[in-house]
C-alpha atoms as a PDB file:
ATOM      1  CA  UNK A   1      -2.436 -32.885  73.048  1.00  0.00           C
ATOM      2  CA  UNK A   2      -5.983 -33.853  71.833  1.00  0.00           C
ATOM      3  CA  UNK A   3      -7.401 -36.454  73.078  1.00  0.00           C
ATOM      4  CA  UNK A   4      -8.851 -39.336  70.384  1.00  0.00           C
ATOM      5  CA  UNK A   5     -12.082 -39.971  72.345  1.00  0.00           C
ATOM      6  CA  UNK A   6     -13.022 -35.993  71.452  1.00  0.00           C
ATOM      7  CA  UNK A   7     -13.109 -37.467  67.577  1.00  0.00           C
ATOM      8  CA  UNK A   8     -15.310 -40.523  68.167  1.00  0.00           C
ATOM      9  CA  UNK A   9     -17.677 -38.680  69.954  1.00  0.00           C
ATOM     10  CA  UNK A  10     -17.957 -35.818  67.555  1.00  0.00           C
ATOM     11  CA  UNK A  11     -18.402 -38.755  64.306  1.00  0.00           C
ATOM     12  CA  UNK A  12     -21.464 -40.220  66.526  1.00  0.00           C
ATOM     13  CA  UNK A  13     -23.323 -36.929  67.024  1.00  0.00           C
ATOM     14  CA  UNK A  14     -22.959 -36.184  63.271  1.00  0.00           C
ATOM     15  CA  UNK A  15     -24.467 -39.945  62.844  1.00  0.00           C
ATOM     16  CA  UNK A  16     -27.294 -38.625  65.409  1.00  0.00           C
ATOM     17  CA  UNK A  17     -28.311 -35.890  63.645  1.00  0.00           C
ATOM     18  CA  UNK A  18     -28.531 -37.844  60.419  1.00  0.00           C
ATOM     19  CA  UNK A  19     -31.020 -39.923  61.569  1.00  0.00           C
ATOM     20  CA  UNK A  20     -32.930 -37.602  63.301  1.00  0.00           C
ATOM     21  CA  UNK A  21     -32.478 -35.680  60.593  1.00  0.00           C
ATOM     22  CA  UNK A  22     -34.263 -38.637  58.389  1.00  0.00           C
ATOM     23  CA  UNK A  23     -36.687 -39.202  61.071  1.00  0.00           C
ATOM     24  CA  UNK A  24     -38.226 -35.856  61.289  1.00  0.00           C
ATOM     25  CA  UNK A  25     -38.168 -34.752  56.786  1.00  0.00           C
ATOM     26  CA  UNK A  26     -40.877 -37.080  56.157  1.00  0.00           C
ATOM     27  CA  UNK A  27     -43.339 -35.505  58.893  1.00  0.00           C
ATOM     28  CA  UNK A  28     -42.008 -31.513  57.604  1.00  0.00           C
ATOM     29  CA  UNK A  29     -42.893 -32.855  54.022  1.00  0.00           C
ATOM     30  CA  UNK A  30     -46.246 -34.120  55.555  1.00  0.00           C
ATOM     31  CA  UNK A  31     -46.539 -30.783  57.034  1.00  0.00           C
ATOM     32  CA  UNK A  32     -45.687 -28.852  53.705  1.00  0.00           C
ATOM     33  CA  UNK A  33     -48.011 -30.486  51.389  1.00  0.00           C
ATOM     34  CA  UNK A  34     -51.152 -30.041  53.998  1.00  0.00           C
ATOM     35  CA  UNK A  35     -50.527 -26.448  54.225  1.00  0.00           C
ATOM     36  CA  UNK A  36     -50.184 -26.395  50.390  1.00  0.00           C
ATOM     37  CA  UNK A  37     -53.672 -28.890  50.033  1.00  0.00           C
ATOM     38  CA  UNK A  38     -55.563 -26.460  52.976  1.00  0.00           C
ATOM     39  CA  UNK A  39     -54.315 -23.638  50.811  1.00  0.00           C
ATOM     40  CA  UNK A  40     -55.668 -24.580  47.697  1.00  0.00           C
ATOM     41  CA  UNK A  41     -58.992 -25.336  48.907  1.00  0.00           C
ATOM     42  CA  UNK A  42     -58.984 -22.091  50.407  1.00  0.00           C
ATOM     43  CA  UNK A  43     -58.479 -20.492  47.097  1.00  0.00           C
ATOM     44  CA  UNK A  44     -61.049 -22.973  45.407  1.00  0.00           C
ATOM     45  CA  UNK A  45     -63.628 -21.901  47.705  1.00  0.00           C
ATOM     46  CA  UNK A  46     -62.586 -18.255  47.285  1.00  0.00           C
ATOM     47  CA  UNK A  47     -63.215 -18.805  43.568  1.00  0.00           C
ATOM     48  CA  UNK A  48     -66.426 -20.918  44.023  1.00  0.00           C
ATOM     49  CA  UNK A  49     -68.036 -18.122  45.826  1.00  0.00           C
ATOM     50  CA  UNK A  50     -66.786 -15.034  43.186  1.00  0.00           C
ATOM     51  CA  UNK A  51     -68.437 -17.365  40.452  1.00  0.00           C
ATOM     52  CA  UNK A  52     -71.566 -17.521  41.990  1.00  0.00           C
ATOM     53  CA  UNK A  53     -71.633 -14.228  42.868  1.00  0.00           C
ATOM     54  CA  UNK A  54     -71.025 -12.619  39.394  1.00  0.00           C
ATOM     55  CA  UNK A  55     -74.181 -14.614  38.216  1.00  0.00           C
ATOM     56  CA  UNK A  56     -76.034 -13.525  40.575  1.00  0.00           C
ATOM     57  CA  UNK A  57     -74.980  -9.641  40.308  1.00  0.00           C
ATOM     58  CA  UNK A  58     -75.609 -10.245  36.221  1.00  0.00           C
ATOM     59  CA  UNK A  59     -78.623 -11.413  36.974  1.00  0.00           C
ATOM     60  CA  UNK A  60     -80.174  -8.677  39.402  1.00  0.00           C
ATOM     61  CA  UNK A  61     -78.882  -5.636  36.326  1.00  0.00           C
ATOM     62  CA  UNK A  62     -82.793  -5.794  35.517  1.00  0.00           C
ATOM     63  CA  UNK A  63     -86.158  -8.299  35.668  1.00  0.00           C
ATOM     64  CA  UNK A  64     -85.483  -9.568  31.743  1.00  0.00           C
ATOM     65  CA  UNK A  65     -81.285 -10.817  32.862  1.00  0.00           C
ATOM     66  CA  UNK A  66     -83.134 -12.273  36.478  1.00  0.00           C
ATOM     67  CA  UNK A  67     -85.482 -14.544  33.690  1.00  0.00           C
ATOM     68  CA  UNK A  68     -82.244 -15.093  31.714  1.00  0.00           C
ATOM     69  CA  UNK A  69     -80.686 -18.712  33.907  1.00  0.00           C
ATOM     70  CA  UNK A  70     -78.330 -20.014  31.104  1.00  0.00           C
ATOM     71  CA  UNK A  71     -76.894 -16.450  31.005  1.00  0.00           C
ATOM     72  CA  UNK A  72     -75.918 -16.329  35.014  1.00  0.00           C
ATOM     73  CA  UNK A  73     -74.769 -19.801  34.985  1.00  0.00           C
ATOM     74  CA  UNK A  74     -72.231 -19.117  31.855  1.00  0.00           C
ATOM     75  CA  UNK A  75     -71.520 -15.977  33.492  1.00  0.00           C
ATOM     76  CA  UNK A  76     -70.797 -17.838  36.900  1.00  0.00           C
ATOM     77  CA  UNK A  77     -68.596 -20.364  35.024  1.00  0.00           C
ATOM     78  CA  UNK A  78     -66.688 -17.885  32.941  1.00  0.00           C
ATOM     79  CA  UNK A  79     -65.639 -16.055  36.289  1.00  0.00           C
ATOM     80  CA  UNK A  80     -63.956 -19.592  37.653  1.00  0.00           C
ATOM     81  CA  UNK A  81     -61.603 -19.441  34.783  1.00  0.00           C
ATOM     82  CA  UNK A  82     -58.629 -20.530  37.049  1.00  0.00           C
ATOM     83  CA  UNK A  83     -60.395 -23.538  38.362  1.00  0.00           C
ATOM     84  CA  UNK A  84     -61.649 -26.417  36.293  1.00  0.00           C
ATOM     85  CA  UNK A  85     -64.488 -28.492  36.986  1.00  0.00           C
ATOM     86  CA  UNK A  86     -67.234 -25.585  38.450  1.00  0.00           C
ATOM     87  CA  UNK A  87     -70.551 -25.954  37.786  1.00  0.00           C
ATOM     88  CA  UNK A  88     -73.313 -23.509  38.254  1.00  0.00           C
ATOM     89  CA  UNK A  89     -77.174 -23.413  38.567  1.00  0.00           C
ATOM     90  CA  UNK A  90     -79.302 -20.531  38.695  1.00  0.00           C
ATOM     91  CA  UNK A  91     -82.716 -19.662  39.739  1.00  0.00           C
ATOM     92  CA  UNK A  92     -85.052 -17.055  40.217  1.00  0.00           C
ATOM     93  CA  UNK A  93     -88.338 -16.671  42.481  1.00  0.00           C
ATOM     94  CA  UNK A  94     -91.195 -14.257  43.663  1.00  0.00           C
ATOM     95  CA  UNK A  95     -92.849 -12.967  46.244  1.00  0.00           C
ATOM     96  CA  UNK A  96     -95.138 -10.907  47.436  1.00  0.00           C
ATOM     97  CA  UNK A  97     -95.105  -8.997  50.667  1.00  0.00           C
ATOM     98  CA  UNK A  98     -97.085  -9.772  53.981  1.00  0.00           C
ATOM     99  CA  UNK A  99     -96.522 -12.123  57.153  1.00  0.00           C
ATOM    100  CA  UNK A 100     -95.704 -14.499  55.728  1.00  0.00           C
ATOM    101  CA  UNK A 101     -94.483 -13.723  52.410  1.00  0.00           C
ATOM    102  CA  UNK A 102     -96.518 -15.164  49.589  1.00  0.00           C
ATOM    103  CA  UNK A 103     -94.142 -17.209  47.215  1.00  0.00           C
ATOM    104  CA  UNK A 104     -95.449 -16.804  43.330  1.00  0.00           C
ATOM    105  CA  UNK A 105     -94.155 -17.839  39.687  1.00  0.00           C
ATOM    106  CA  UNK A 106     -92.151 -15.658  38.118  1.00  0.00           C
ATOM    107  CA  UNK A 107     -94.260 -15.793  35.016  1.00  0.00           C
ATOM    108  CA  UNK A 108     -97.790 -14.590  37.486  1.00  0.00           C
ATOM    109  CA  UNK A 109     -95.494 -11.963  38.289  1.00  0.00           C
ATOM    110  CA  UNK A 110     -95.266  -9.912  35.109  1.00  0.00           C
ATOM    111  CA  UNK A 111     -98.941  -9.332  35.721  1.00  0.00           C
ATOM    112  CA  UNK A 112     -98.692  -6.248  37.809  1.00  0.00           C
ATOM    113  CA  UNK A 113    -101.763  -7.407  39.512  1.00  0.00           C
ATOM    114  CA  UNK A 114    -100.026 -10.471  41.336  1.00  0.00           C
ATOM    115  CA  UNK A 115     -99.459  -8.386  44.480  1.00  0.00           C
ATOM    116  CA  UNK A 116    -102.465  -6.661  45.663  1.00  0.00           C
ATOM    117  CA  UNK A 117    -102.343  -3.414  46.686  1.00  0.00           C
ATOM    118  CA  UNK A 118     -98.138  -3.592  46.173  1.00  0.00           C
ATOM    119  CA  UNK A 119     -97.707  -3.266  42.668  1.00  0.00           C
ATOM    120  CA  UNK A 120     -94.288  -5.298  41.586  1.00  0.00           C
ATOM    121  CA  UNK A 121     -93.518  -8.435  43.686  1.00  0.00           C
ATOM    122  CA  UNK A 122     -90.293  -8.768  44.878  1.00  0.00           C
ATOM    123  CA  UNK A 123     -87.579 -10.776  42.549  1.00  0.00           C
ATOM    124  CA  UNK A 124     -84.891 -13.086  43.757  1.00  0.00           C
ATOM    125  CA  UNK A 125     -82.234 -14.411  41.808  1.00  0.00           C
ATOM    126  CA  UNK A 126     -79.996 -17.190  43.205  1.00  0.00           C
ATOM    127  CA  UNK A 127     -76.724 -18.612  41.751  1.00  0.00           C
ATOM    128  CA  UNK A 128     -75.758 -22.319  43.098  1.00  0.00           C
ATOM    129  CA  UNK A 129     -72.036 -22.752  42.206  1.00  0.00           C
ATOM    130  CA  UNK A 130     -69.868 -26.052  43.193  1.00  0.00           C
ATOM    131  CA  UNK A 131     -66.858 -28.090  42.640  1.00  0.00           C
ATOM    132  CA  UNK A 132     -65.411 -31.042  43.986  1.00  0.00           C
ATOM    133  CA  UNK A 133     -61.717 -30.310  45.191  1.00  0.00           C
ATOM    134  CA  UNK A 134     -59.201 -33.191  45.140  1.00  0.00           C
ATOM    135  CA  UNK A 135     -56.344 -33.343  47.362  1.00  0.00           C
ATOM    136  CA  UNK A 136     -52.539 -33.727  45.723  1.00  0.00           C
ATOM    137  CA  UNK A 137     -52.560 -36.740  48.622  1.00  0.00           C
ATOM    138  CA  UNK A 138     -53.829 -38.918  50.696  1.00  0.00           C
ATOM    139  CA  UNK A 139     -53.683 -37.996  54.211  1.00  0.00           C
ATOM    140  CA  UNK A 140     -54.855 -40.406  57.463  1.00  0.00           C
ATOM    141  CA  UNK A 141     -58.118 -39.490  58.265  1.00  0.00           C
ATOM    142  CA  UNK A 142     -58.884 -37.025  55.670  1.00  0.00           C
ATOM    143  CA  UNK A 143     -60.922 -37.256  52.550  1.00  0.00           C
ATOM    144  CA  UNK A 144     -59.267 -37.069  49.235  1.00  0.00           C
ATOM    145  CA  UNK A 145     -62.188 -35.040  47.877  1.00  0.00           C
ATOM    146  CA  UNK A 146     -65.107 -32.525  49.375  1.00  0.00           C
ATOM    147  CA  UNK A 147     -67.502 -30.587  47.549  1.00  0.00           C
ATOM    148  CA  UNK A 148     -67.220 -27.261  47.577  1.00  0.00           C
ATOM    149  CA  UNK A 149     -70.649 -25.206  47.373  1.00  0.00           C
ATOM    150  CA  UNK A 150     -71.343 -21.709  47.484  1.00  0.00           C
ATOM    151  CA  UNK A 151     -74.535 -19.965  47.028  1.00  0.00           C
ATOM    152  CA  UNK A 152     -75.351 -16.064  46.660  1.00  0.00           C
ATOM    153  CA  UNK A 153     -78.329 -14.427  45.773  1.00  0.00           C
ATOM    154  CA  UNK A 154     -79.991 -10.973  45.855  1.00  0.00           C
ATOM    155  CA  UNK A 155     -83.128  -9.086  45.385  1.00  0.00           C
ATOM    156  CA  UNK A 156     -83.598  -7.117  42.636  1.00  0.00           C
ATOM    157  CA  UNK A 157     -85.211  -3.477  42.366  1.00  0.00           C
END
C-alpha cells in the first residue's frame, strides 16, 4: 500500500522548484543579454578598427591618395557598412629623419629639398575612426553607452 504522505511531499517539491525556478530566470536572462551586449561591442570594435584601417591602407597606395583625407575617411566609412553611426577622420604628416625627428608640412615636403641630405621625408597617414555603442539595456553599474575609438596609421614608401 502507498502511503498518502509520499504524494504531499512530492506536490511541495514540484512547488519548490517552481519558485526557484522563477527565482533564478530573471538572473539567466540577465546573464544572456550581457553576453549578447559584451558580444556586440566586441564586434563593433572589430568593425571600428577594419574601417580605420582600410583608410589608412588606401591612403599609403601612393603620396597623391596620403594628400587625398575625404577619400580615406569615405573609404573608412564605406568599410563599416554593418554598423551605423561610424565616423572617420584622417590625417597625414611629415618628417624628416634625425634624433629627434623633425616634424614638417606636408605641402614643404613636395620640395625634395625639405630633408637635407635625405631626399623624400617620410609620410604618415593616420585614420581616426569611432562610434558610440549603445547597450540593448541598462545594467547596474554599467554605462548604457562608450565610445568606441580606433586608430591605425602607416608610413608610406
Amino acid at each position: 500500500m502507498r502511503k498518502q504522505g509520499n504524494r504531499k511531499n512530492r506536490n511541495g517539491q514540484r512547488g519548490g522548484a517552481m519558485v526557484e525556478f522563477a527565482l533564478v530566470l530573471p538572473l539567466l536572462f540577465l546573464m544572456c543579454m550581457g553576453g549578447t551586449d559584451f558580444g556586440r561591442l566586441f564586434y563593433h570594435a572589430v568593425t571600428v578598427a577594419n574601417a580605420a584601417a582600410v583608410g589608412t591602407f588606401y591612403g599609403g597606395q601612393s603620396r597623391i591618395a596620403a594628400a587625398n583625407h575625404a577619400q580615406q575617411t569615405q573609404k573608412a566609412i564605406d568599410e563599416a557598412v554593418n554598423i551605423d553611426g561610424v565616423t572617420a577622420s584622417a590625417s597625414s604628416f611629415c618628417e624628416c629623419p634625425g634624433n629627434p625627428p623633425v616634424a614638417i608640412s606636408c605641402l614643404q615636403a613636395a620640395n625634395y629639398s625639405a630633408c637635407q641630405g635625405y631626399g623624400l621625408p617620410r609620410v604618415y597617414v593616420r585614420v581616426n575612426a569611432q562610434k558610440t555603442f549603445q547597450t540593448i539595456g541598462a545594467y547596474p553599474g554599467i554605462p548604457s553607452s562608450t565610445a568606441v575609438r580606433r586608430d591605425a596609421f602607416i608610413r608610406i614608401q
